[in-house]
C-alpha atoms as a PDB file:
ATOM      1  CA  UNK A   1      97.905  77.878-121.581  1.00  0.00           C
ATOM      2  CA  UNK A   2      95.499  80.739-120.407  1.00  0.00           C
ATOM      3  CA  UNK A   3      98.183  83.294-121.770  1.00  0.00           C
ATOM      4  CA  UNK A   4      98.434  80.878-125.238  1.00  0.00           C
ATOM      5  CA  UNK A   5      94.490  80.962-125.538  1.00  0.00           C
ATOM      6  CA  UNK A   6      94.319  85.104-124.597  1.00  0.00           C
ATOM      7  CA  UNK A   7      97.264  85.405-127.615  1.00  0.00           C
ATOM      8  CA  UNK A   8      94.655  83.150-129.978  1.00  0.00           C
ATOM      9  CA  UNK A   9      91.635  85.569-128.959  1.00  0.00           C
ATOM     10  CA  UNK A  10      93.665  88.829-129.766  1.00  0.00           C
ATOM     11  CA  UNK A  11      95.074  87.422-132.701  1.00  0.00           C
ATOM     12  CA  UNK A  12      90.912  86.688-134.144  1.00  0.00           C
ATOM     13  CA  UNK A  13      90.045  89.400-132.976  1.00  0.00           C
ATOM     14  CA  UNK A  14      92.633  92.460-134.465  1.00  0.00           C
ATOM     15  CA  UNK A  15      93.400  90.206-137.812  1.00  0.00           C
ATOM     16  CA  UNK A  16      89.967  91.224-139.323  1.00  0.00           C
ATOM     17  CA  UNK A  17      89.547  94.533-138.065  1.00  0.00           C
ATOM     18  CA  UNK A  18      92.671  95.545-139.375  1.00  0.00           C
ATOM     19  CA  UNK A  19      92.845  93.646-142.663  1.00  0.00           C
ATOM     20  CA  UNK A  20      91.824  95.793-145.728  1.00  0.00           C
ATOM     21  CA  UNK A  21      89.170  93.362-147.209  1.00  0.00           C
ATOM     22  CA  UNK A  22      86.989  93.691-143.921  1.00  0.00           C
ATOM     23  CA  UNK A  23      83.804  94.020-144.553  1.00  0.00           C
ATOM     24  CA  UNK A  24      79.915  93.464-144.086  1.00  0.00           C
ATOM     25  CA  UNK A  25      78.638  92.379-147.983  1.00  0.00           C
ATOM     26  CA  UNK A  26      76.144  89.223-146.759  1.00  0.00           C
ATOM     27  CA  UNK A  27      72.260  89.792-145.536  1.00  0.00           C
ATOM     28  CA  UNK A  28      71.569  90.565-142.202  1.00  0.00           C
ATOM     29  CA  UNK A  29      71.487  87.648-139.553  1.00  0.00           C
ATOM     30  CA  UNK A  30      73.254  85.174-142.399  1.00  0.00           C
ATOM     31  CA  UNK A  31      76.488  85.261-140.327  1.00  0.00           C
ATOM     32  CA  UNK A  32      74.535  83.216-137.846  1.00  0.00           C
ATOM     33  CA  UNK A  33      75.274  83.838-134.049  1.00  0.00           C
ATOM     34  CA  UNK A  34      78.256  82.123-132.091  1.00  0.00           C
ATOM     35  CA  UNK A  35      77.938  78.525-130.481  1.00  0.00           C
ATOM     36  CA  UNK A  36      79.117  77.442-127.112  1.00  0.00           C
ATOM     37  CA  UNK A  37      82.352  76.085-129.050  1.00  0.00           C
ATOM     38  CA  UNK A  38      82.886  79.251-131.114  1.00  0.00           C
ATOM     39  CA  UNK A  39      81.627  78.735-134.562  1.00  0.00           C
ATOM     40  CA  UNK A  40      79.122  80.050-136.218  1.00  0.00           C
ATOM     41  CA  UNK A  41      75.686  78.310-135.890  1.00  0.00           C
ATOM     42  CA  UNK A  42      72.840  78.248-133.234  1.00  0.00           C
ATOM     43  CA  UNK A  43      73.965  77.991-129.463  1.00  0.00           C
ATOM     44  CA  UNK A  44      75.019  74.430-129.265  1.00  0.00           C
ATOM     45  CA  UNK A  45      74.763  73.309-132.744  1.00  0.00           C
ATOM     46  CA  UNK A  46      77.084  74.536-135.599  1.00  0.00           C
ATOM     47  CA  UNK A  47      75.660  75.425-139.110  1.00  0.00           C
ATOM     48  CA  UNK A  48      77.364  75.428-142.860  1.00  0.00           C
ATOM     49  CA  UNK A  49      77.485  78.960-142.363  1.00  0.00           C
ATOM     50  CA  UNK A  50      80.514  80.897-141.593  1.00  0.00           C
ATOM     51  CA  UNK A  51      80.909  83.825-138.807  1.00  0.00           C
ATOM     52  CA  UNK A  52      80.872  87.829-140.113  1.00  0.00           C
ATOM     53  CA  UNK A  53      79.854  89.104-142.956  1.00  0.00           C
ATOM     54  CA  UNK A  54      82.473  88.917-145.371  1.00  0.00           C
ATOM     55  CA  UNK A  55      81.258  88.042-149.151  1.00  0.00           C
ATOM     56  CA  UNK A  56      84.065  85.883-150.912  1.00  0.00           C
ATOM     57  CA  UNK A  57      86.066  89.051-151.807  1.00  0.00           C
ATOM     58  CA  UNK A  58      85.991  90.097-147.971  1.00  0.00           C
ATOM     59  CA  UNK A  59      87.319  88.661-144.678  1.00  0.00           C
ATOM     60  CA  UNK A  60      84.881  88.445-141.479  1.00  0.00           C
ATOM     61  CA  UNK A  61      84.686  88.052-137.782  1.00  0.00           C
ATOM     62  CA  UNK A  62      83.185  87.441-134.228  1.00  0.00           C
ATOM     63  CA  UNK A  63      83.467  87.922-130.729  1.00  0.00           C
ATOM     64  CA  UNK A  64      80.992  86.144-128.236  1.00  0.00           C
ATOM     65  CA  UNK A  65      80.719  85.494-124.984  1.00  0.00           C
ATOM     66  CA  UNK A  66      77.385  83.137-123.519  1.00  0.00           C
ATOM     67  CA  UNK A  67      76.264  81.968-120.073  1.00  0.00           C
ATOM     68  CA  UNK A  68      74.373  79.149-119.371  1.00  0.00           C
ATOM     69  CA  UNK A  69      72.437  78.493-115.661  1.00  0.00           C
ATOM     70  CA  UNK A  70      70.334  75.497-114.501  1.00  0.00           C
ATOM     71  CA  UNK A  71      69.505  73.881-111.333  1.00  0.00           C
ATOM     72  CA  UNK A  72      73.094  73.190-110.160  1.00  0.00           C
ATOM     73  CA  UNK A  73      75.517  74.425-113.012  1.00  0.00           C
ATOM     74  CA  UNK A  74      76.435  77.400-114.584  1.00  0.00           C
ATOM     75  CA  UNK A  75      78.621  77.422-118.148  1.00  0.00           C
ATOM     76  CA  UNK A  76      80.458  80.314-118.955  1.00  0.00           C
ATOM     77  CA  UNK A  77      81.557  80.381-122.961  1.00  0.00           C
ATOM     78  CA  UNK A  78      83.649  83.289-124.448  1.00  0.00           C
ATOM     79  CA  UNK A  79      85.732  83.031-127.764  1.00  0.00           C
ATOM     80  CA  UNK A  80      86.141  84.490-131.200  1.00  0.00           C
ATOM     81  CA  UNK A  81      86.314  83.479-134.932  1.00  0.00           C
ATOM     82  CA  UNK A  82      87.782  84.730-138.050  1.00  0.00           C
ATOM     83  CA  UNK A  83      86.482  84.158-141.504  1.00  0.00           C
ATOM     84  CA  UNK A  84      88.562  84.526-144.955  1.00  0.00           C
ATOM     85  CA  UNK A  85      86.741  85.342-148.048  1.00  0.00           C
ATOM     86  CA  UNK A  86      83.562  83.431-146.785  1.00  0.00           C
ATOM     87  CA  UNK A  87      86.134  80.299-147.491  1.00  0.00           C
ATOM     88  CA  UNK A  88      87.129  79.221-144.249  1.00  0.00           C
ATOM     89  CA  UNK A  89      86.718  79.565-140.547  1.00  0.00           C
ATOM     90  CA  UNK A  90      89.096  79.544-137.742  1.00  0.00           C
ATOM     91  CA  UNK A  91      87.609  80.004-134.205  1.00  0.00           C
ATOM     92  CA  UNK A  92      88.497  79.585-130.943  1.00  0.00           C
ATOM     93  CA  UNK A  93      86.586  79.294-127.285  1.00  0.00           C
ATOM     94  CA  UNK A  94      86.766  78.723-123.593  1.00  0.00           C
ATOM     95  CA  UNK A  95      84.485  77.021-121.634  1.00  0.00           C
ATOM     96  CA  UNK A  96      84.089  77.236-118.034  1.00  0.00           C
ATOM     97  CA  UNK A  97      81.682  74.411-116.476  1.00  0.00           C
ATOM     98  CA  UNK A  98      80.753  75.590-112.505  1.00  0.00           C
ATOM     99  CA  UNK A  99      80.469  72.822-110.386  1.00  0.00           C
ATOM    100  CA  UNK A 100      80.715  74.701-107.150  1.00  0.00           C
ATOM    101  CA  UNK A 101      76.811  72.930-105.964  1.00  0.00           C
ATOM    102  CA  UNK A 102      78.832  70.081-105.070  1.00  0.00           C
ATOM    103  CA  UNK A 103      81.452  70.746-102.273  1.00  0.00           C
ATOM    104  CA  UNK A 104      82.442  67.412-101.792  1.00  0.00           C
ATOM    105  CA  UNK A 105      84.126  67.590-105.690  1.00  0.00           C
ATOM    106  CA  UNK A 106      87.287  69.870-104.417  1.00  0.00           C
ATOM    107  CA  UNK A 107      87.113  72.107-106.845  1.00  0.00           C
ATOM    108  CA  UNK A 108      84.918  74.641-108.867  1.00  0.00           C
ATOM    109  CA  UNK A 109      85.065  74.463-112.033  1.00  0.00           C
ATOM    110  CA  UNK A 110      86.001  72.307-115.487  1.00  0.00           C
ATOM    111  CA  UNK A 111      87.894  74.260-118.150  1.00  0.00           C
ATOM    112  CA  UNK A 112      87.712  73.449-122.040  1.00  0.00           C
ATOM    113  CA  UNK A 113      89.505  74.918-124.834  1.00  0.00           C
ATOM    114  CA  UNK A 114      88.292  74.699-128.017  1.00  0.00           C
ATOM    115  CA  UNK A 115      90.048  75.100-131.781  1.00  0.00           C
ATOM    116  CA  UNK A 116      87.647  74.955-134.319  1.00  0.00           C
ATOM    117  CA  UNK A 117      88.319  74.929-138.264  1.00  0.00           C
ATOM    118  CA  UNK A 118      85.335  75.116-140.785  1.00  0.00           C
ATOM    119  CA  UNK A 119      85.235  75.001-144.520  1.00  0.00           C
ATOM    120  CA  UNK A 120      82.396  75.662-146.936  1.00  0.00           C
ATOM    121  CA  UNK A 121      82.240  73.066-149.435  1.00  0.00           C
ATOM    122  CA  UNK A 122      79.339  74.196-152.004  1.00  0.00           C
ATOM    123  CA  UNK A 123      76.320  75.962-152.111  1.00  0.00           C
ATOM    124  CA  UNK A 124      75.169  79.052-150.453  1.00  0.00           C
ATOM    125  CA  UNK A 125      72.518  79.364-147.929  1.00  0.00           C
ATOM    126  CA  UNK A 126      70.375  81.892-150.050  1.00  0.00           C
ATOM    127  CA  UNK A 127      71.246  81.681-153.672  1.00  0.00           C
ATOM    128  CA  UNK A 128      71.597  78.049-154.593  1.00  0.00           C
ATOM    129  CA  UNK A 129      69.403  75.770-154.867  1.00  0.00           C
ATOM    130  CA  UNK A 130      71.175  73.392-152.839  1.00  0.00           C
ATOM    131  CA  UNK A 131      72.315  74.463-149.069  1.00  0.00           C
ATOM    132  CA  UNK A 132      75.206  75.558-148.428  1.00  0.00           C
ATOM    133  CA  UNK A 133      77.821  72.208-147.171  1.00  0.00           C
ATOM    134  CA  UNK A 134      80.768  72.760-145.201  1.00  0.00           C
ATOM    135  CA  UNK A 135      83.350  70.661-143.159  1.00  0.00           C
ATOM    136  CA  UNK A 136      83.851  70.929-139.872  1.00  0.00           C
ATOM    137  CA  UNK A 137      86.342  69.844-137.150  1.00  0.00           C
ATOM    138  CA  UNK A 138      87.126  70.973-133.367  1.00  0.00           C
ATOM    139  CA  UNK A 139      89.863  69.951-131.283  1.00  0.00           C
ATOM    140  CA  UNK A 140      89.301  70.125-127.426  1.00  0.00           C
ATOM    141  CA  UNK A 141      91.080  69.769-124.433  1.00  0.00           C
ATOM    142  CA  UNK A 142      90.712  69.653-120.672  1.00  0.00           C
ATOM    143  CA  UNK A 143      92.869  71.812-118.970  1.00  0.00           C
ATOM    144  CA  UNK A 144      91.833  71.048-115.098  1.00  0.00           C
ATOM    145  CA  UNK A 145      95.033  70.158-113.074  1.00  0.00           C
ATOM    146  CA  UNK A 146      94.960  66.593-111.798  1.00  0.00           C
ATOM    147  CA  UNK A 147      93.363  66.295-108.288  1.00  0.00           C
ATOM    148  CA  UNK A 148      94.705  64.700-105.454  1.00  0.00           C
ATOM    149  CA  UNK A 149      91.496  64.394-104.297  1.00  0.00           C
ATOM    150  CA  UNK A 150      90.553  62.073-107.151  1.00  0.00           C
ATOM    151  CA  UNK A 151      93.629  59.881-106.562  1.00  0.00           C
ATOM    152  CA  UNK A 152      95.818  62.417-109.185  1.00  0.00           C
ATOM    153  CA  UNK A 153      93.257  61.845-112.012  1.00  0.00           C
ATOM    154  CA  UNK A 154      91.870  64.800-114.035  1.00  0.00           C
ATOM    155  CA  UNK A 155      88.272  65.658-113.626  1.00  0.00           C
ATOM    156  CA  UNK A 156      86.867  63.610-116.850  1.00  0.00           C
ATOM    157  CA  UNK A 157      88.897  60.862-116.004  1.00  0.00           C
ATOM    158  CA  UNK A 158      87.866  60.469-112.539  1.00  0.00           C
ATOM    159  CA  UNK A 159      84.409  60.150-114.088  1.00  0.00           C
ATOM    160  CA  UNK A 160      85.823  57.087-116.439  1.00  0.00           C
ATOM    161  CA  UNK A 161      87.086  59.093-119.729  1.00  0.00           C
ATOM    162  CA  UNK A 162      89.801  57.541-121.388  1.00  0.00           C
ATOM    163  CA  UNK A 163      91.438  61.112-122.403  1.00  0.00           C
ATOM    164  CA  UNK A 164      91.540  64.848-121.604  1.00  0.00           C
ATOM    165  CA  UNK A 165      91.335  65.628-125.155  1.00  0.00           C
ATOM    166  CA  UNK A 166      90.045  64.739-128.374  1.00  0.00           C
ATOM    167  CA  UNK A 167      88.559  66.004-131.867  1.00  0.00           C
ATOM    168  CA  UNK A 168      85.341  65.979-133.481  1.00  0.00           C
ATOM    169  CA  UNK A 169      84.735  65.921-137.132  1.00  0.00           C
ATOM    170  CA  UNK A 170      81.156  67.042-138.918  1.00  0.00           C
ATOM    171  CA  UNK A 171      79.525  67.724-141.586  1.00  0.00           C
ATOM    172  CA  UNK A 172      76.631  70.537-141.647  1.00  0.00           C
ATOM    173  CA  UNK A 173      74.253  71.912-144.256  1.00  0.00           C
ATOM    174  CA  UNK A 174      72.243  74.692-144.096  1.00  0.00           C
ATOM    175  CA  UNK A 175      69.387  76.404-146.028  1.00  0.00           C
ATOM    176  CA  UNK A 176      67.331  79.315-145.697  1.00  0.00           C
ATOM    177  CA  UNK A 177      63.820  78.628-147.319  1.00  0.00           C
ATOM    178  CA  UNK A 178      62.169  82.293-148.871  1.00  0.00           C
ATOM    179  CA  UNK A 179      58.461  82.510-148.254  1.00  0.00           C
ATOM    180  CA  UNK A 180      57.529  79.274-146.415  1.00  0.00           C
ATOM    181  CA  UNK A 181      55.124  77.980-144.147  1.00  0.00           C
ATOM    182  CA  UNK A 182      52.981  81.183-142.618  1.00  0.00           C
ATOM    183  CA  UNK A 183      54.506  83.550-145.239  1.00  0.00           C
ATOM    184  CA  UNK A 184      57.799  83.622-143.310  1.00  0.00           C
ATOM    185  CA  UNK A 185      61.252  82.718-144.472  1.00  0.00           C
ATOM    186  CA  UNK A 186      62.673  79.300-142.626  1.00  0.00           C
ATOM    187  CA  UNK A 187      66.482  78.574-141.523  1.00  0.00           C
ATOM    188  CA  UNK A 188      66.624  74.700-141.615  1.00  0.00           C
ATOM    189  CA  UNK A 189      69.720  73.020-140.536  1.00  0.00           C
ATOM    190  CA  UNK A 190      71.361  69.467-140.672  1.00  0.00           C
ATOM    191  CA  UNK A 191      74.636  67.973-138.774  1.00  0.00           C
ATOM    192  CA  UNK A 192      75.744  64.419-138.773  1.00  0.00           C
ATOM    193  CA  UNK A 193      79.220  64.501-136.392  1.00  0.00           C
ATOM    194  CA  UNK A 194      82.047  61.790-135.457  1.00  0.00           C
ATOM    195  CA  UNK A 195      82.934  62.513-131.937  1.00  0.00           C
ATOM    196  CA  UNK A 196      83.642  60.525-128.583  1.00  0.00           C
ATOM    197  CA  UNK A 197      83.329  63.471-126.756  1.00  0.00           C
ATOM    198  CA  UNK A 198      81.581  63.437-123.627  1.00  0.00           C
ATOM    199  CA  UNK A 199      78.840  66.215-122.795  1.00  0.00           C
ATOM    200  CA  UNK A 200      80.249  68.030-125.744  1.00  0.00           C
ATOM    201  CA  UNK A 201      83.730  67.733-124.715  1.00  0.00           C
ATOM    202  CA  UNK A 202      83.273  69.325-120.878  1.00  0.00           C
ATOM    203  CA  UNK A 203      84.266  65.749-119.677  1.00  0.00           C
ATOM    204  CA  UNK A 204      86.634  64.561-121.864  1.00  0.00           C
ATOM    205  CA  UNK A 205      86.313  61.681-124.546  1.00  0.00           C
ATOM    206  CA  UNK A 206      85.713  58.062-124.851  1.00  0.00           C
ATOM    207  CA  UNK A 207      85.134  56.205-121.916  1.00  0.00           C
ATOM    208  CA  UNK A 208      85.062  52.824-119.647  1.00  0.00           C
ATOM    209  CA  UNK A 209      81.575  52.098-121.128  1.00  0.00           C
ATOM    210  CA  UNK A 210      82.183  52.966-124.885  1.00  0.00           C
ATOM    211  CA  UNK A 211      85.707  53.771-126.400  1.00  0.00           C
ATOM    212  CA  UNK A 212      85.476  54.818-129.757  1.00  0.00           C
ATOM    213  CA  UNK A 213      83.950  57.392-132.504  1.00  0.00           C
ATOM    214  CA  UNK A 214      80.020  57.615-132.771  1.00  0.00           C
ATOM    215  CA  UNK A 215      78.319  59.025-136.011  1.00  0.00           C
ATOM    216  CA  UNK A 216      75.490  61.487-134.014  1.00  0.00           C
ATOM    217  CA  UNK A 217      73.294  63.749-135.134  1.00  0.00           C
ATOM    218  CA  UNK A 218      71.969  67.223-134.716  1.00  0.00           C
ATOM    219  CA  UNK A 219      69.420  69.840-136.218  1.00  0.00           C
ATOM    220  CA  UNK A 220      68.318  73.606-135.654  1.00  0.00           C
ATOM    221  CA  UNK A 221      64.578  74.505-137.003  1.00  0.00           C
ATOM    222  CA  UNK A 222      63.976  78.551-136.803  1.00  0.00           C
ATOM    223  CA  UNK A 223      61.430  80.947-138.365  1.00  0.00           C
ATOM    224  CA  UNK A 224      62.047  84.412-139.522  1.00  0.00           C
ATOM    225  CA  UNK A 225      60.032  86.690-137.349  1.00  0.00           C
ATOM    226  CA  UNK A 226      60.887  89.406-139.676  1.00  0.00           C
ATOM    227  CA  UNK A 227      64.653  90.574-140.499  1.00  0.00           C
ATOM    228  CA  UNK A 228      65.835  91.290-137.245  1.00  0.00           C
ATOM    229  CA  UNK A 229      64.031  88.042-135.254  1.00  0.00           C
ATOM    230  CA  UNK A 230      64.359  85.246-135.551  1.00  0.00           C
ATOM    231  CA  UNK A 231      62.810  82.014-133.314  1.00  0.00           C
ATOM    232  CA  UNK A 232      62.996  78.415-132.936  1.00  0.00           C
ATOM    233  CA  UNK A 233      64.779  74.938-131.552  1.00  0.00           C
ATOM    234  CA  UNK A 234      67.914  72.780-131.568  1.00  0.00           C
ATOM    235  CA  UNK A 235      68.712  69.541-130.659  1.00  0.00           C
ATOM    236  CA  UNK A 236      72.088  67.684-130.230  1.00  0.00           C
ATOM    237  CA  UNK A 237      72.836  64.095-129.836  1.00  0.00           C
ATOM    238  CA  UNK A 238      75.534  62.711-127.589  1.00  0.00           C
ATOM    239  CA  UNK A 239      76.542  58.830-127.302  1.00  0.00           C
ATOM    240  CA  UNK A 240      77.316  56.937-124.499  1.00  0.00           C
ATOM    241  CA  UNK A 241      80.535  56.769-123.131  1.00  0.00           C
ATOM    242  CA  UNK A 242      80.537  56.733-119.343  1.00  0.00           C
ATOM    243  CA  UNK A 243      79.080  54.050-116.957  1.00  0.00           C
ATOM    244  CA  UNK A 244      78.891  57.158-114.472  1.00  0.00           C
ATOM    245  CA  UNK A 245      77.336  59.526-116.425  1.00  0.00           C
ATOM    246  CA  UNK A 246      74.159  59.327-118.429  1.00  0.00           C
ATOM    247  CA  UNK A 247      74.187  61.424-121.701  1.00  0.00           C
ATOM    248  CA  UNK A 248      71.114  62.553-122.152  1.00  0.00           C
ATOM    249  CA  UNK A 249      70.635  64.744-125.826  1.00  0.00           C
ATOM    250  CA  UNK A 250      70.829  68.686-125.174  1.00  0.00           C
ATOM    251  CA  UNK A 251      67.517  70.719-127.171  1.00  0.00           C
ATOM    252  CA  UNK A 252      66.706  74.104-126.583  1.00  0.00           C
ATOM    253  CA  UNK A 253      64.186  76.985-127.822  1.00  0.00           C
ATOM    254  CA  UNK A 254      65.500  80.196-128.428  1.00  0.00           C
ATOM    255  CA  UNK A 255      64.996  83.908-129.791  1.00  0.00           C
ATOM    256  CA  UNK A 256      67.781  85.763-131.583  1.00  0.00           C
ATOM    257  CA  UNK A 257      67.673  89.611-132.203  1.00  0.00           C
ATOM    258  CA  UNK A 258      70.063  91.530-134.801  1.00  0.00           C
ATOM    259  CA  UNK A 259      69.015  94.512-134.463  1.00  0.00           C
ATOM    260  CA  UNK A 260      72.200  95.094-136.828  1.00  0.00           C
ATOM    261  CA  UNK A 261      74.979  93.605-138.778  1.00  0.00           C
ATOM    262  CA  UNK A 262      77.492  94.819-135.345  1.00  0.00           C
ATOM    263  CA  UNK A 263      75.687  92.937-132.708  1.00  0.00           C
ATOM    264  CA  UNK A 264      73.154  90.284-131.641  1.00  0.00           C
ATOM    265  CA  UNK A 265      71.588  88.859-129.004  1.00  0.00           C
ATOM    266  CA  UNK A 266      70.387  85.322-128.399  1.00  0.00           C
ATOM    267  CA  UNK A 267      68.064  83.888-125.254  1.00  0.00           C
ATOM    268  CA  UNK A 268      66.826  80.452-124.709  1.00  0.00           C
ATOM    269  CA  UNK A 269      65.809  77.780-122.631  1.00  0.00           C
ATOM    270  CA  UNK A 270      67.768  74.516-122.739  1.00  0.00           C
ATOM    271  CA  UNK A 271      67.470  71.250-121.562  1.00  0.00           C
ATOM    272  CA  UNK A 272      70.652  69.517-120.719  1.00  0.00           C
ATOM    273  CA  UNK A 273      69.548  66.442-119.155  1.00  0.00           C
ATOM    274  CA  UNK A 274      70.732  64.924-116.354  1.00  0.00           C
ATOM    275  CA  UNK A 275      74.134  66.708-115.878  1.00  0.00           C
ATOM    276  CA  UNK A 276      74.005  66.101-112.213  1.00  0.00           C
ATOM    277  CA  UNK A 277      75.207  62.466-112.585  1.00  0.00           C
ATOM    278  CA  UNK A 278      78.882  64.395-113.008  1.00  0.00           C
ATOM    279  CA  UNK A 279      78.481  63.906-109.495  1.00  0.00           C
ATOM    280  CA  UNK A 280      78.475  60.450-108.952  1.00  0.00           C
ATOM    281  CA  UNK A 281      79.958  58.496-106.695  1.00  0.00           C
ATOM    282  CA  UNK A 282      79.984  61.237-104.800  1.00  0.00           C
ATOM    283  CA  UNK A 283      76.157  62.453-104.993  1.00  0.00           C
ATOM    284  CA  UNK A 284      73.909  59.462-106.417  1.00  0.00           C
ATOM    285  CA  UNK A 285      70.926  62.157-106.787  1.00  0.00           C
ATOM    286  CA  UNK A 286      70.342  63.342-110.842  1.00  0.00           C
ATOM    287  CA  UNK A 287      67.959  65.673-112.091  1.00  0.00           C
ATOM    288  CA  UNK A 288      67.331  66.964-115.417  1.00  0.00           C
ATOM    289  CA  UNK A 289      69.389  70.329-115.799  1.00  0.00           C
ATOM    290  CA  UNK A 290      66.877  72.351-117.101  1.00  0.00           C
ATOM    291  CA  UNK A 291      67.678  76.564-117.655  1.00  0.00           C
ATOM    292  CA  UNK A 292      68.354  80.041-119.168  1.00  0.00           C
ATOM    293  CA  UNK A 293      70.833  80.697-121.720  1.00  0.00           C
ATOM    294  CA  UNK A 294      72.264  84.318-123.034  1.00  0.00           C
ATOM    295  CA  UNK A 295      74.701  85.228-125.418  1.00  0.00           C
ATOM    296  CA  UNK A 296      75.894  88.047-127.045  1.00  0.00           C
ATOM    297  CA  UNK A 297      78.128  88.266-130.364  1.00  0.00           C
ATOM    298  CA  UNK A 298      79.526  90.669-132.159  1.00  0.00           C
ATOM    299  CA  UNK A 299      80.315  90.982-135.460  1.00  0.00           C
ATOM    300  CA  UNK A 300      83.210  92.193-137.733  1.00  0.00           C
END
């Protein structure tokens, strides 16, 4: 699988650099940065819009790679996407969830891969009056090997998931509002999803407490500094699928640079909530997972 996932990444990643319709026609900072699951959008919420800076005549693309670190976890992300004619969206992404705080777990880390497919509907984030509307949907799956240490069970279903894999479906629209509040321009995004994933798909989907699709929902706020800044919040719902695990919604602040139309730079703070109840039985003791995040993408 990790030689099927390194053939996906080169595959993004060469297709638009090498197909003749490449190119970089959209504003600066309107291909959006990368999220944790490899779409274009905020860290760890998607958005309508589509990754590079291909115009509908052009094709477009991204490379990213983030790190997350609280308390007791760190979350490495790294993927790429590929855009045709500002149409569609394919991406793909690895996460990598460290869990080495807790010895008595046997092992170090929780592996996710994620396929992602987007597809703008209507609208345009700049030049319609309506946002821009697009489809969504991401498949995930664990990939730890079963433990004997957790009686042969994966990871997320030691915890009480019902599967190692599963898909989420949303629906996202974004604007970008010229000359707003404080004479800046405003990015103002919207995402209602159907998902049973648990923490965004690091531990699996559906569970003993709730198995079955919840509609949640999720937002990004952010203010043009000027064309190359650009600051504010997300926040992402999560429902509740495991009696060992409490859910608690992800938000975080966070700066983004593009100091070009090759490369940007996001920081943030997140809360994560209590992410220490992966733990349990084995460690009974949660605190909110508060911490730094840092990504960089690049564009093509």
């Amino acid at each position: 699988m990790r030689k099927l996932l390194s053939a996906g990444l080169l595959a993004l990643v060469s297709t638009p650099l090498m197909a003749a319709g490449t190119g970089e026609g959209r504003i600066l900072a309107t291909g959006a940065v990368s999220s944790i699951d490899g779409s274009a959008g905020g860290g760890v919420v998607p958005m309508a819009i589509l990754g590079g800076y291909g115009t509908k005549e052009q094709h477009g693309g991204t490379v990213f790679g983030s790190r997350v670190e609280t308390q007791d976890f760190k979350l490495r992300a790294f993927g790429a996407a590929w855009t045709w004619k500002n149409r569609i969206e394919l991406s793909v992404a690895r996460q990598e969830l460290d869990v080495s705080a807790f010895p008595p777990l046997a092992f170090q880390e929780v592996r996710t891969n994620n396929y992602g497919l987007k597809v703008r509907l209507a609208g345009d984030i700049l030049y319609t009056t309506m946002p821009q509307i697009s489809l969504g949907a991401v498949y995930r799956e664990s990939i730890n090997p079963d433990l004997a240490a957790l009686g042969g069970a994966s990871v997320p279903q030691a915890l009480g998931a019902e599967s190692n894999y599963g898909a989420d479906i949303y629906v996202a629209a974004t604007k970008v509002f010229l000359g707003g509040p404080f004479g800046r321009n405003w990015l103002v995004n919207g995402v209602v999803r159907s998902t049973e994933a648990n923490q965004g798909g690091l531990l699996g989907h559906g569970g003993d407490k709730r198995n079955g699709r919840s509609i949640v929902g999720e937002a990004s706020l952010g203010m043009f500094i000027n064309k190359h800044w650009l600051a504010g919040g997300e926040y992402r719902q999560h429902p509740e699928n495991l009696t060992a695990l409490n859910q608690d919604d992800w938000h975080s602040l966070f700066v983004a640079w593009f100091p070009n139309k090759r490369w940007s730079v996001t920081g943030a703070w997140v809360d994560l909530g209590e992410i220490s109840s992966v733990a349990v039985p084995f460690d009974n003791d949660s605190r909110s997972q508060t911490g730094a995040y840092l990504s960089l993408s690049g564009a093509f």
